[in-house]
PDB file of N, CA and C in Angstrom:
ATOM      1  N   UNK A   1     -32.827   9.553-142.057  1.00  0.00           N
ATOM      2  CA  UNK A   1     -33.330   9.143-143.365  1.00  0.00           C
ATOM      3  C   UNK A   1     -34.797   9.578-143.452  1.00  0.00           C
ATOM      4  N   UNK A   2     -35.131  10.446-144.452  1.00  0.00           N
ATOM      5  CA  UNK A   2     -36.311  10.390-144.969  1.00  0.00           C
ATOM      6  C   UNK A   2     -37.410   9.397-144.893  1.00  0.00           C
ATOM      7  N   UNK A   3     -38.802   9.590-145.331  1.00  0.00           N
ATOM      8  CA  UNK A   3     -39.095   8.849-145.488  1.00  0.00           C
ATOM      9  C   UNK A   3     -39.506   8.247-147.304  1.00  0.00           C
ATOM     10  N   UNK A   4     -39.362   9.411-147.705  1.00  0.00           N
ATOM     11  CA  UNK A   4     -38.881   8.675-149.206  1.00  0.00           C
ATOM     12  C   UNK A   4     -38.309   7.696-149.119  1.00  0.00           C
ATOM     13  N   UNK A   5     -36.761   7.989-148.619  1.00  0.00           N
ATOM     14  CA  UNK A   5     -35.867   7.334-149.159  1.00  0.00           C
ATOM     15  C   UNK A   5     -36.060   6.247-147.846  1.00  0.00           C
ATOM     16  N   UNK A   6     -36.975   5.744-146.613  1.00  0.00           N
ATOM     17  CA  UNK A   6     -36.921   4.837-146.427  1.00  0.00           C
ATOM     18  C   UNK A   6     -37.845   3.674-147.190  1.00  0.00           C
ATOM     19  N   UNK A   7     -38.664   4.641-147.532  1.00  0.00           N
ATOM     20  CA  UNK A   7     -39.568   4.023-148.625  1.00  0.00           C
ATOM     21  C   UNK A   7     -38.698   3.139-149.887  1.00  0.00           C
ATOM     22  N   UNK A   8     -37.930   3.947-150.524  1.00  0.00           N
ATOM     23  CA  UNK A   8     -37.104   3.442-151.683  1.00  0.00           C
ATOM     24  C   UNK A   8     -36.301   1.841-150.889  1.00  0.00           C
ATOM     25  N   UNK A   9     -35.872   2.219-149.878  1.00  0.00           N
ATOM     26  CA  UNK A   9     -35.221   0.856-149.369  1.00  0.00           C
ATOM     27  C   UNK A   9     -36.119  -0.153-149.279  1.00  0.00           C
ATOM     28  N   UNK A  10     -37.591  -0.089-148.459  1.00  0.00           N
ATOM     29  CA  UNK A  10     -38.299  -1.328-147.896  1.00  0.00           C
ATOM     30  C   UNK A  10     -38.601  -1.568-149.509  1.00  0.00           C
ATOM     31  N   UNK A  11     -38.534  -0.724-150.481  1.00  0.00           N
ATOM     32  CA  UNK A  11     -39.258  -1.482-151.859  1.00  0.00           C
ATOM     33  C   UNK A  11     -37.679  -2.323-152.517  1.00  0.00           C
ATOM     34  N   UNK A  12     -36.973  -1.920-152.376  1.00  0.00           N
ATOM     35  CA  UNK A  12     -35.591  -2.773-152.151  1.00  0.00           C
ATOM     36  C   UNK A  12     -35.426  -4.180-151.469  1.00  0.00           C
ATOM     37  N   UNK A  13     -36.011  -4.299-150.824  1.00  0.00           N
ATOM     38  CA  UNK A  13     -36.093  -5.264-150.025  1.00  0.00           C
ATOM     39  C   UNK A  13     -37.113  -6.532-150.926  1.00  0.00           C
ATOM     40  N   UNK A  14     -38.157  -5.487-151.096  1.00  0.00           N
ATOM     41  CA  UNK A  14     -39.206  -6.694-151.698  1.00  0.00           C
ATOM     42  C   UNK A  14     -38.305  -7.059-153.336  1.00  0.00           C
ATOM     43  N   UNK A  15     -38.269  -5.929-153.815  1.00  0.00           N
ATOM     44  CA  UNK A  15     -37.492  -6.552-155.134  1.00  0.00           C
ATOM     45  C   UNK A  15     -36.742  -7.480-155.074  1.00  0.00           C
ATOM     46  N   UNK A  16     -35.789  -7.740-153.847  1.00  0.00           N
ATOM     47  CA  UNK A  16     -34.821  -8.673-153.940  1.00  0.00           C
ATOM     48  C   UNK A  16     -35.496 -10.213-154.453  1.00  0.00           C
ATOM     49  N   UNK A  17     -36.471 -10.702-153.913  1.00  0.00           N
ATOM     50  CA  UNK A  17     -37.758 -11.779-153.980  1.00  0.00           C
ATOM     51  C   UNK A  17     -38.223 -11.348-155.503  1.00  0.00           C
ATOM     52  N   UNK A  18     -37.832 -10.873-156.092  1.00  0.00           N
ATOM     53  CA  UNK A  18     -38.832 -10.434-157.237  1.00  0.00           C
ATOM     54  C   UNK A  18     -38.812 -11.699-158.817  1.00  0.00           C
ATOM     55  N   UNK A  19     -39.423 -12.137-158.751  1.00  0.00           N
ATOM     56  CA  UNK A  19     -38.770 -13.499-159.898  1.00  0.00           C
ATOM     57  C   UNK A  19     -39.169 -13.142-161.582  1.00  0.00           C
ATOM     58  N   UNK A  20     -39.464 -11.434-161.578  1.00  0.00           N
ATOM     59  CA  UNK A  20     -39.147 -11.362-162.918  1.00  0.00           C
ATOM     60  C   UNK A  20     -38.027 -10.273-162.994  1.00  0.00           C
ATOM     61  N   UNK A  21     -37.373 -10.417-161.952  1.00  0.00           N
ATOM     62  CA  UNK A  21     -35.324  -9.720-162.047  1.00  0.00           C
ATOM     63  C   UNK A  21     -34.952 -10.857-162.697  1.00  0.00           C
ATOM     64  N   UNK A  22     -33.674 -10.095-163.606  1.00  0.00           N
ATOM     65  CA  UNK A  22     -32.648 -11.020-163.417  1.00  0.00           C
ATOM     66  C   UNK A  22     -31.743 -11.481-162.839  1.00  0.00           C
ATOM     67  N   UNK A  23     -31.053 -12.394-162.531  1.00  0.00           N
ATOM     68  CA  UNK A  23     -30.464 -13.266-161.318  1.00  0.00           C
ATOM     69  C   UNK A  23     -29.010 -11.738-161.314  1.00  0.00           C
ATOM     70  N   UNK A  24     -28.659 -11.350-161.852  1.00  0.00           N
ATOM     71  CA  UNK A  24     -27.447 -10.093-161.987  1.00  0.00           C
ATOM     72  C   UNK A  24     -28.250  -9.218-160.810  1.00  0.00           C
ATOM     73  N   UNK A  25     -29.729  -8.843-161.207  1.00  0.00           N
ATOM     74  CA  UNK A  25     -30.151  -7.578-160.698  1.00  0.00           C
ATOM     75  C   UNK A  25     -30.289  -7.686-159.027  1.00  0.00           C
ATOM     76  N   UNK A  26     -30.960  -9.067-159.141  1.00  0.00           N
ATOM     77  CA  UNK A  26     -31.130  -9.837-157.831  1.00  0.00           C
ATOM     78  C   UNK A  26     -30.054  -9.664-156.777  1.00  0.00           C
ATOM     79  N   UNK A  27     -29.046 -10.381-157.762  1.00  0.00           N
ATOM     80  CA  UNK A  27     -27.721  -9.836-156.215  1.00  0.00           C
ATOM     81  C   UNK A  27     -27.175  -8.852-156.445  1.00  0.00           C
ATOM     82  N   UNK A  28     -27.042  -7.994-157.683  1.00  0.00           N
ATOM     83  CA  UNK A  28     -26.484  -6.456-156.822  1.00  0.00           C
ATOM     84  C   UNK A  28     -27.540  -5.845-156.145  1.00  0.00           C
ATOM     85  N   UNK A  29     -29.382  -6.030-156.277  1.00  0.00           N
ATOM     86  CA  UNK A  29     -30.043  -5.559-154.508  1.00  0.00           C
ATOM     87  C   UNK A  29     -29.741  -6.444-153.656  1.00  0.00           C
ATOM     88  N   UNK A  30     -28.863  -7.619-153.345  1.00  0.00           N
ATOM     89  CA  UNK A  30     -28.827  -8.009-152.396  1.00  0.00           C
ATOM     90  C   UNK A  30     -27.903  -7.872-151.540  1.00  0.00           C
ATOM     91  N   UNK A  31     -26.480  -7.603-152.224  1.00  0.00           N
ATOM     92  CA  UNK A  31     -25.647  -6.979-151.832  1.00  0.00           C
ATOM     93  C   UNK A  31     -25.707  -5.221-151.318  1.00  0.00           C
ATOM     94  N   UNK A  32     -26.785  -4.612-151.691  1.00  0.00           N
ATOM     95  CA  UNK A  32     -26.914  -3.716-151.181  1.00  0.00           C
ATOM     96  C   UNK A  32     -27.784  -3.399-150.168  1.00  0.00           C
ATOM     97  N   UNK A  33     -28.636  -4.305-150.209  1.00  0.00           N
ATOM     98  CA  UNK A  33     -30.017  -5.045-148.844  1.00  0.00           C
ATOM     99  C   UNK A  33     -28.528  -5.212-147.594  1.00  0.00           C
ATOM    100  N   UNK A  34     -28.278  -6.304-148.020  1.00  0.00           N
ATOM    101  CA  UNK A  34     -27.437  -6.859-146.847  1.00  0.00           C
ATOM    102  C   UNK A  34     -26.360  -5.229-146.297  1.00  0.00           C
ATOM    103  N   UNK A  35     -25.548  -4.863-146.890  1.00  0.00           N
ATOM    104  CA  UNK A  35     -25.168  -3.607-146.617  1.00  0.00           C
ATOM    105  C   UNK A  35     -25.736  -2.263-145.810  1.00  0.00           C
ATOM    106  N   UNK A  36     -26.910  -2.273-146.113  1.00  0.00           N
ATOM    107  CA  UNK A  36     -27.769  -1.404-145.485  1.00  0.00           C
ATOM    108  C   UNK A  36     -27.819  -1.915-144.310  1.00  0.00           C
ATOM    109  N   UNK A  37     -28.470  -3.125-144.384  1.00  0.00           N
ATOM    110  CA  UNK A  37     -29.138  -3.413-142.956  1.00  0.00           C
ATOM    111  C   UNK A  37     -28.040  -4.338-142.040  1.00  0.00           C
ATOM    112  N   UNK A  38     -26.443  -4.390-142.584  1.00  0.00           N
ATOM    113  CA  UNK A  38     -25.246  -3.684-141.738  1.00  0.00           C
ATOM    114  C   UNK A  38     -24.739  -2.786-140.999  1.00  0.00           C
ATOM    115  N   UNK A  39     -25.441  -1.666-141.618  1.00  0.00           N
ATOM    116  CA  UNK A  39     -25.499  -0.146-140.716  1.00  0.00           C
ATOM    117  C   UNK A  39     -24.263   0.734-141.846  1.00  0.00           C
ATOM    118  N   UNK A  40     -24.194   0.390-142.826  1.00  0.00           N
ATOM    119  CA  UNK A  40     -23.164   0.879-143.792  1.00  0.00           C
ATOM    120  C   UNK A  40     -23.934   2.243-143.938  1.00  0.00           C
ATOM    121  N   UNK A  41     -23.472   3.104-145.209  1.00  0.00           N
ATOM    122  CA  UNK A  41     -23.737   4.581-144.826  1.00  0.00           C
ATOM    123  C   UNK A  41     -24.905   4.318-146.429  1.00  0.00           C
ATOM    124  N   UNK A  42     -26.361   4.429-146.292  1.00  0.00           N
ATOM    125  CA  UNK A  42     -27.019   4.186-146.964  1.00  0.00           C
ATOM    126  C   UNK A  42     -26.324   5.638-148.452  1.00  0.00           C
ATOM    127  N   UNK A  43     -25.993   6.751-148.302  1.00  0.00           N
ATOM    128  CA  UNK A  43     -25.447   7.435-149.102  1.00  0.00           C
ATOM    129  C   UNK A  43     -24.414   6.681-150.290  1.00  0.00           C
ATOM    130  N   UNK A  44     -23.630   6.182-149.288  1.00  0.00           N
ATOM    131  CA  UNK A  44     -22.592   5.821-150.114  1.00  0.00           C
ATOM    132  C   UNK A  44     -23.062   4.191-151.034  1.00  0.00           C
ATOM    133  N   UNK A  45     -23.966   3.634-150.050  1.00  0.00           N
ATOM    134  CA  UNK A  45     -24.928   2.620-150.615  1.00  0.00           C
ATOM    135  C   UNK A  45     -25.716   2.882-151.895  1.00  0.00           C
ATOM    136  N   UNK A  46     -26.425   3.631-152.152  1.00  0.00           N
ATOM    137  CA  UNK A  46     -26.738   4.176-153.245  1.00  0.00           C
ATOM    138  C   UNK A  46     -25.677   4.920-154.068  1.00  0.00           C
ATOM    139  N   UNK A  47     -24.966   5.403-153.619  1.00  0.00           N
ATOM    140  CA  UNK A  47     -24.106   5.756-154.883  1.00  0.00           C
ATOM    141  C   UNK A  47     -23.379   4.213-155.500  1.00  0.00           C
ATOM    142  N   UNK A  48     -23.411   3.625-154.758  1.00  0.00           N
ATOM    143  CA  UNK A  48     -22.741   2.052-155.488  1.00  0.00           C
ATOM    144  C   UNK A  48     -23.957   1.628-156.338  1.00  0.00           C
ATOM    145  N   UNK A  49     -24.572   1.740-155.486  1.00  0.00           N
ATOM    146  CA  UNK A  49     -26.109   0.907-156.094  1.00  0.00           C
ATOM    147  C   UNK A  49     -26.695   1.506-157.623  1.00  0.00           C
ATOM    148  N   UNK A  50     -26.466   3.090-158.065  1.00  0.00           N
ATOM    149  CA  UNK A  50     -26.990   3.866-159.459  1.00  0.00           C
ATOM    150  C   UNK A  50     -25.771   3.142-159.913  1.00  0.00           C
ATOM    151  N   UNK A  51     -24.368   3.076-159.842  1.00  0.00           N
ATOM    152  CA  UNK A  51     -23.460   2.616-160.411  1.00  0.00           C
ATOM    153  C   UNK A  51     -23.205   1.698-161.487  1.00  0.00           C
ATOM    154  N   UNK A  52     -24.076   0.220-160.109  1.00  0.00           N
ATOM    155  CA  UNK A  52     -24.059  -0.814-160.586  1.00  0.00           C
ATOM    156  C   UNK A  52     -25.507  -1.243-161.310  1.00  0.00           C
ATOM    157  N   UNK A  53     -25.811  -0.857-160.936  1.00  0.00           N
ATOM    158  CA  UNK A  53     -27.143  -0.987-162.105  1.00  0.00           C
ATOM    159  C   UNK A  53     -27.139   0.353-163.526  1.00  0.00           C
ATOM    160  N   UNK A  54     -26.483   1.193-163.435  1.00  0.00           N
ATOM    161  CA  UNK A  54     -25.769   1.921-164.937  1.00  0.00           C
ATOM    162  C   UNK A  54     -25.126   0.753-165.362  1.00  0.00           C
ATOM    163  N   UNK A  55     -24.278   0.140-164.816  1.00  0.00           N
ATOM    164  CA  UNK A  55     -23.578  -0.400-165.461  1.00  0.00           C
ATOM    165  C   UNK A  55     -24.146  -1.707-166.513  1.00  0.00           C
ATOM    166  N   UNK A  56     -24.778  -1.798-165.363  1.00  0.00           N
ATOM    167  CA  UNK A  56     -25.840  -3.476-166.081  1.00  0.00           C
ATOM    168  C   UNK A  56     -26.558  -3.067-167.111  1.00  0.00           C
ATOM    169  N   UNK A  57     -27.115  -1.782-166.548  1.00  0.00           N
ATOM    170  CA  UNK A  57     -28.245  -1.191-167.899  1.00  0.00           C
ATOM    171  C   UNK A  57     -27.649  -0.945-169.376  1.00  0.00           C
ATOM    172  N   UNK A  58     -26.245  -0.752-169.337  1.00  0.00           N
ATOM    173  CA  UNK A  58     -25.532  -0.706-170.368  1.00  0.00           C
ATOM    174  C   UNK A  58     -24.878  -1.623-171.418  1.00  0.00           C
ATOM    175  N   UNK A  59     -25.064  -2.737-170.288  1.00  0.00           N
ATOM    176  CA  UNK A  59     -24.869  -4.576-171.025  1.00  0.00           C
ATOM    177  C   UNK A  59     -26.007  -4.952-171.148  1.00  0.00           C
ATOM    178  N   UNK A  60     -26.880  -4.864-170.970  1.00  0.00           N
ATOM    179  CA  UNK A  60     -28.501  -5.436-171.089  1.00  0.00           C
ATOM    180  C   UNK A  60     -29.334  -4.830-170.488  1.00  0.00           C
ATOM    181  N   UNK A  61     -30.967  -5.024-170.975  1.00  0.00           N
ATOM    182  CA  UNK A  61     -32.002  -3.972-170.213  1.00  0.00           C
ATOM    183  C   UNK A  61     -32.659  -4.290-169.338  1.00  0.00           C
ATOM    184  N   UNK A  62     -32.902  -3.936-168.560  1.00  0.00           N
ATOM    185  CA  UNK A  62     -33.233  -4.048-166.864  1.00  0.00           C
ATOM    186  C   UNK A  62     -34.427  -4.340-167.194  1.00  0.00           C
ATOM    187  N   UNK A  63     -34.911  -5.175-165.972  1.00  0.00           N
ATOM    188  CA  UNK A  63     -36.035  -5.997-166.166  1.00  0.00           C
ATOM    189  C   UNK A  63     -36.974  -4.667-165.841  1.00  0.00           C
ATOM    190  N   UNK A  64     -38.283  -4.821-166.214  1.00  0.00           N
ATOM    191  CA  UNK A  64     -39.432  -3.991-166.008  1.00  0.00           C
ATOM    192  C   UNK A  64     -39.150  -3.447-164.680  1.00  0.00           C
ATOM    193  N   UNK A  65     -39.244  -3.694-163.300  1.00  0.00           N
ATOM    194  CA  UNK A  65     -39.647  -3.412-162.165  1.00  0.00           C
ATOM    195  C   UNK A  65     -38.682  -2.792-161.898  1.00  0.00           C
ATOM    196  N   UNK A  66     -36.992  -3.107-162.345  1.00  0.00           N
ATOM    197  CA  UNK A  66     -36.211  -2.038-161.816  1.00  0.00           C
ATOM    198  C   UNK A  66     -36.216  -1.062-162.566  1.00  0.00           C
ATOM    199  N   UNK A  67     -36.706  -0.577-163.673  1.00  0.00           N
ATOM    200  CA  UNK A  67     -36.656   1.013-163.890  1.00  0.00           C
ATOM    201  C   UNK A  67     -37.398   1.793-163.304  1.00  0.00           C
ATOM    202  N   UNK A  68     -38.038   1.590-162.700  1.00  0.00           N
ATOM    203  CA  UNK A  68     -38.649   2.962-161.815  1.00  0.00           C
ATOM    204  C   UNK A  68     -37.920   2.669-160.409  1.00  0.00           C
ATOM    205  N   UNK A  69     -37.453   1.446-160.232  1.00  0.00           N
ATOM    206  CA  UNK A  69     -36.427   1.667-158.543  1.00  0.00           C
ATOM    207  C   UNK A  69     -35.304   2.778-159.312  1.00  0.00           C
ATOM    208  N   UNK A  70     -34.615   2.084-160.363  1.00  0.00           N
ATOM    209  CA  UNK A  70     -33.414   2.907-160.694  1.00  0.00           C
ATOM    210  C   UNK A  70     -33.967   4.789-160.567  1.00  0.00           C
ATOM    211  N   UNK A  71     -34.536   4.720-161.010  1.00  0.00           N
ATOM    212  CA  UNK A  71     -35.350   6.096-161.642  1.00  0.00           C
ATOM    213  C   UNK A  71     -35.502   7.106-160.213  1.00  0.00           C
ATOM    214  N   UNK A  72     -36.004   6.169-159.110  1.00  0.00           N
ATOM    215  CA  UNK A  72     -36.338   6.757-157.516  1.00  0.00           C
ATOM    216  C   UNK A  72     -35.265   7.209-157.233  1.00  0.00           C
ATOM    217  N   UNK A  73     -33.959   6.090-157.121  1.00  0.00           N
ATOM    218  CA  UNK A  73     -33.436   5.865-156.775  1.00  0.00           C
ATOM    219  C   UNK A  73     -32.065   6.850-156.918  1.00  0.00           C
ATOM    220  N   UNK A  74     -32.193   7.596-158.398  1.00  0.00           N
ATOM    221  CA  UNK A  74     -31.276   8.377-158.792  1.00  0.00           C
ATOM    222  C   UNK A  74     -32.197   9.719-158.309  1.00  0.00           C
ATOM    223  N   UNK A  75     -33.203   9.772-158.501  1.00  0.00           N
ATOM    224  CA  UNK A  75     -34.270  11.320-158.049  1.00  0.00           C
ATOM    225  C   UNK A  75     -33.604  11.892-156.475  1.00  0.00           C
ATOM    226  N   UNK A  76     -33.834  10.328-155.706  1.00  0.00           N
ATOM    227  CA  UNK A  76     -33.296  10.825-154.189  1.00  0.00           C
ATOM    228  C   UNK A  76     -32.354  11.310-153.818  1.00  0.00           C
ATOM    229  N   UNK A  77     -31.093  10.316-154.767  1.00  0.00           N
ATOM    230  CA  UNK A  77     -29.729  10.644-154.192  1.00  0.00           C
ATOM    231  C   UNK A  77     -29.569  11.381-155.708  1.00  0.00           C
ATOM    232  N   UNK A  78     -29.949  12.346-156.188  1.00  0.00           N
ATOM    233  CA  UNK A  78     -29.646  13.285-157.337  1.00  0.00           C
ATOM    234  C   UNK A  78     -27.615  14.142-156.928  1.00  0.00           C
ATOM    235  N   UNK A  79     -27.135  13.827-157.433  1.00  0.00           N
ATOM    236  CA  UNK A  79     -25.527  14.311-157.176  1.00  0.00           C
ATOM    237  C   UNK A  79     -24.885  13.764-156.267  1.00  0.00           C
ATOM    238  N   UNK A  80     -25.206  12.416-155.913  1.00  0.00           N
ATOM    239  CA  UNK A  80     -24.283  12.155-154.666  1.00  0.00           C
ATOM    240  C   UNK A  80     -23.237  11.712-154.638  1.00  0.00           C
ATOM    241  N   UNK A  81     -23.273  11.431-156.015  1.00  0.00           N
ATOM    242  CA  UNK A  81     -21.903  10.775-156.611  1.00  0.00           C
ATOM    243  C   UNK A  81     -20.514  11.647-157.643  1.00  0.00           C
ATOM    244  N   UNK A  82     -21.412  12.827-157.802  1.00  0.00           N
ATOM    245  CA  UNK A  82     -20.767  13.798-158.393  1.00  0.00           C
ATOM    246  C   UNK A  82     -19.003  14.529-157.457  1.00  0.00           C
ATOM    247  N   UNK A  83     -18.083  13.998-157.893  1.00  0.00           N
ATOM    248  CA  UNK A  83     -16.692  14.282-157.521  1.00  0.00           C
ATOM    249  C   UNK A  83     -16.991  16.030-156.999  1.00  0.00           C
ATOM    250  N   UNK A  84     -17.979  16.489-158.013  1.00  0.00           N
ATOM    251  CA  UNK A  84     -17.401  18.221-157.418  1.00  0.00           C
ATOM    252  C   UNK A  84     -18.437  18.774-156.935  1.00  0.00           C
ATOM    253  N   UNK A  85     -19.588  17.512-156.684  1.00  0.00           N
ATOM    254  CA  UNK A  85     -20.028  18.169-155.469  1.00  0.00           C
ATOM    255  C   UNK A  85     -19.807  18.311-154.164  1.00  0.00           C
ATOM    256  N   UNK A  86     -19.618  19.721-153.552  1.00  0.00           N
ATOM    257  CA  UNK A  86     -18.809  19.785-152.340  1.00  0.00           C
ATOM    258  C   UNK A  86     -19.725  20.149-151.054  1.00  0.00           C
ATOM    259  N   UNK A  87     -20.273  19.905-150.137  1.00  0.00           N
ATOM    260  CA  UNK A  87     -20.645  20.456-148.967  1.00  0.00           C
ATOM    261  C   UNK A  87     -19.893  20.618-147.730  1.00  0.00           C
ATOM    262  N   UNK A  88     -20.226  21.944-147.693  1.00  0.00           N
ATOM    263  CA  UNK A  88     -19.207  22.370-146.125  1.00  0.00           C
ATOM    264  C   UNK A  88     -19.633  23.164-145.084  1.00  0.00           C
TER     265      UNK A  88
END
């Protein structure tokens, strides 16, 4: 792992504590905090993670502090979720 993208996590971490999230935003980073620091495959972690916060962003607007996580967050893992992207 980078250190961007370890960067993007430890600021993950603090967001979780963040008390102007909303309680939604709160536990899908926490569910993805806890996941990570399971040893799960931080790739596939973030591809859940742009997912679920698209998704939220689409029922209501994300509190201030997560649009620039979301924003990192899609910069780093740019296509990782894309079906036809292929590496071999």
């Amino acid at each position: 792992m980078n250190s961007q993208k370890q960067q993007l996590w430890d600021n993950m971490s603090v967001l979780v504590t963040d008390n102007t999230l909303s309680e939604m935003e709160k536990e899908i980073l926490g569910i993805a905090n806890k996941a990570l620091r399971g040893g799960l495959d931080e790739e596939m972690i973030a591809i859940d993670l742009k997912h679920e916060l698209s998704f939220l962003s689409s029922n209501q607007p994300l509190s201030k502090n997560m649009g620039p996580f979301l924003t990192e967050l899609s910069r780093l893992y740019l296509d990782y979720d894309r079906r036809d992207n292929m590496s071999i």
